[in-house]
Protein backbone atom coordinates (compact mmCIF):
# COMPACT_ATOMS: atom_id res chain seq x y z
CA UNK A 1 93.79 46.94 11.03
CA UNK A 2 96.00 45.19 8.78
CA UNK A 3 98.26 46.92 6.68
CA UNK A 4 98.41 46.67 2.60
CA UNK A 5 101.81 46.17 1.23
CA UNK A 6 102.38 44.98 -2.55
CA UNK A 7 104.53 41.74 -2.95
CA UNK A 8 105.47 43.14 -6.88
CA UNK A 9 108.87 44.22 -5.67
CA UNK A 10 109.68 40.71 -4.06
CA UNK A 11 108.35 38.88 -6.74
CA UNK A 12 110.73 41.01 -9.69
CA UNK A 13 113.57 40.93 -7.21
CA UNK A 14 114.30 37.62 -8.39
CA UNK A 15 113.43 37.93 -12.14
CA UNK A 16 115.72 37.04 -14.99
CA UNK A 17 116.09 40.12 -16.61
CA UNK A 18 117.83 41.58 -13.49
CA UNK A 19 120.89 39.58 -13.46
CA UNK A 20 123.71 41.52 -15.13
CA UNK A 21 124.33 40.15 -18.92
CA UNK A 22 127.83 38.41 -20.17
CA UNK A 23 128.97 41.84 -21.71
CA UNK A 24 128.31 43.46 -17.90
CA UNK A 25 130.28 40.89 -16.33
CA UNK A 26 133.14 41.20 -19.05
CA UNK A 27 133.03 44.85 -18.43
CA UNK A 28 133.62 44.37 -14.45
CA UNK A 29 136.14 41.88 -15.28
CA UNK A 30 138.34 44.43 -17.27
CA UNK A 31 137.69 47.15 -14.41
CA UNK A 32 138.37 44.86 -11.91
CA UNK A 33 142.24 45.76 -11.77
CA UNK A 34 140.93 49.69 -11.23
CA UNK A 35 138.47 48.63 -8.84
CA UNK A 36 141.01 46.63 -6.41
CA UNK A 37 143.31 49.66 -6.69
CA UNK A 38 141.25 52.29 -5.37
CA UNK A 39 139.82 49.66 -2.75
CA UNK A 40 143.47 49.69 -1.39
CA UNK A 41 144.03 53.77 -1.48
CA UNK A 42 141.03 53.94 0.45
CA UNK A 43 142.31 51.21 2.67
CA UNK A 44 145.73 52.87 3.53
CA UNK A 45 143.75 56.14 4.04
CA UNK A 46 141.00 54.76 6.29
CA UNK A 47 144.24 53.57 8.63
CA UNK A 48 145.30 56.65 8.49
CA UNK A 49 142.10 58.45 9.56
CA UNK A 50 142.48 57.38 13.32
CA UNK A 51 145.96 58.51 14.02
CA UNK A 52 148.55 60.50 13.86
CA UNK A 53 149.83 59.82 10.30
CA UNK A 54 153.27 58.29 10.22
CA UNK A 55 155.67 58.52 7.59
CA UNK A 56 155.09 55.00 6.95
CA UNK A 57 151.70 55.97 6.19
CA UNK A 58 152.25 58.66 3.94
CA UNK A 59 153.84 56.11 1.87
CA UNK A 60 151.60 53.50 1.86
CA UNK A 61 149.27 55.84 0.76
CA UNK A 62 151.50 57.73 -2.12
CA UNK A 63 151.93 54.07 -3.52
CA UNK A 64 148.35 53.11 -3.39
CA UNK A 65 147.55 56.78 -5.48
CA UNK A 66 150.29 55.55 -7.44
CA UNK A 67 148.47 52.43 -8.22
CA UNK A 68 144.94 53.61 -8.69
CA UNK A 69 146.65 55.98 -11.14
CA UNK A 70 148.47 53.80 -12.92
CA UNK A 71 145.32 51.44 -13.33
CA UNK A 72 143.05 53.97 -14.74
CA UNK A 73 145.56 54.96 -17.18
CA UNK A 74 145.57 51.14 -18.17
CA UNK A 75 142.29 50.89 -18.08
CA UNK A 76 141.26 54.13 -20.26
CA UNK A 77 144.30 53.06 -23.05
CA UNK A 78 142.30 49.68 -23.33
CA UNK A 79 139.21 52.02 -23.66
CA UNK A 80 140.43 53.68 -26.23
CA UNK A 81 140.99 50.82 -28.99
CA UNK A 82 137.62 49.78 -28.70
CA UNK A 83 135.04 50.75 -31.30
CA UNK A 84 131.76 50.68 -30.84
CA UNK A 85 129.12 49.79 -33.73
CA UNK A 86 126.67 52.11 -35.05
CA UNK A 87 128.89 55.03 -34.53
CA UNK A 88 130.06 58.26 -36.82
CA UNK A 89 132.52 57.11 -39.11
């Protein structure tokens, strides 16, 4: 016996429409700093999982908070200015 398996999901897997637009990819772009910040907190506390944390450690990690903080606060005051259209006025 053969099995019955639908070849939809393969076929729209590589449609168009899926790609992300211009506006998504502008949107990434502007997160990007945010993004690469927490990707390095979560570095310096993955080291950190498998020992015995070191000063040194405890650092890097304070400055990468530091960081991802400081990103997100850039990130949300850009926010902020924009204005969407359509809304209340």
């Amino acid at each position: 016996m053969s099995p019955i398996v639908t070849v939809q999901t393969a076929v729209t897997a590589f449609a168009d429409w899926i790609e992300p637009t211009d506006a998504e990819l502008d949107a990434i772009e502007q997160e990007m700093p945010a993004i690469l910040a927490d990707v390095d907190l979560l570095d310096a506390q993955i080291v950190a999982l498998d020992r015995t944390s070191t000063e040194l450690d405890t650092r890097r990690i304070r400055r990468a908070h530091r960081r991802a903080l400081v990103a997100r606060r850039d990130l949300a005051n850009r926010a902020t200015g924009v204005t969407l259209p359509g809304g209340a006025a």
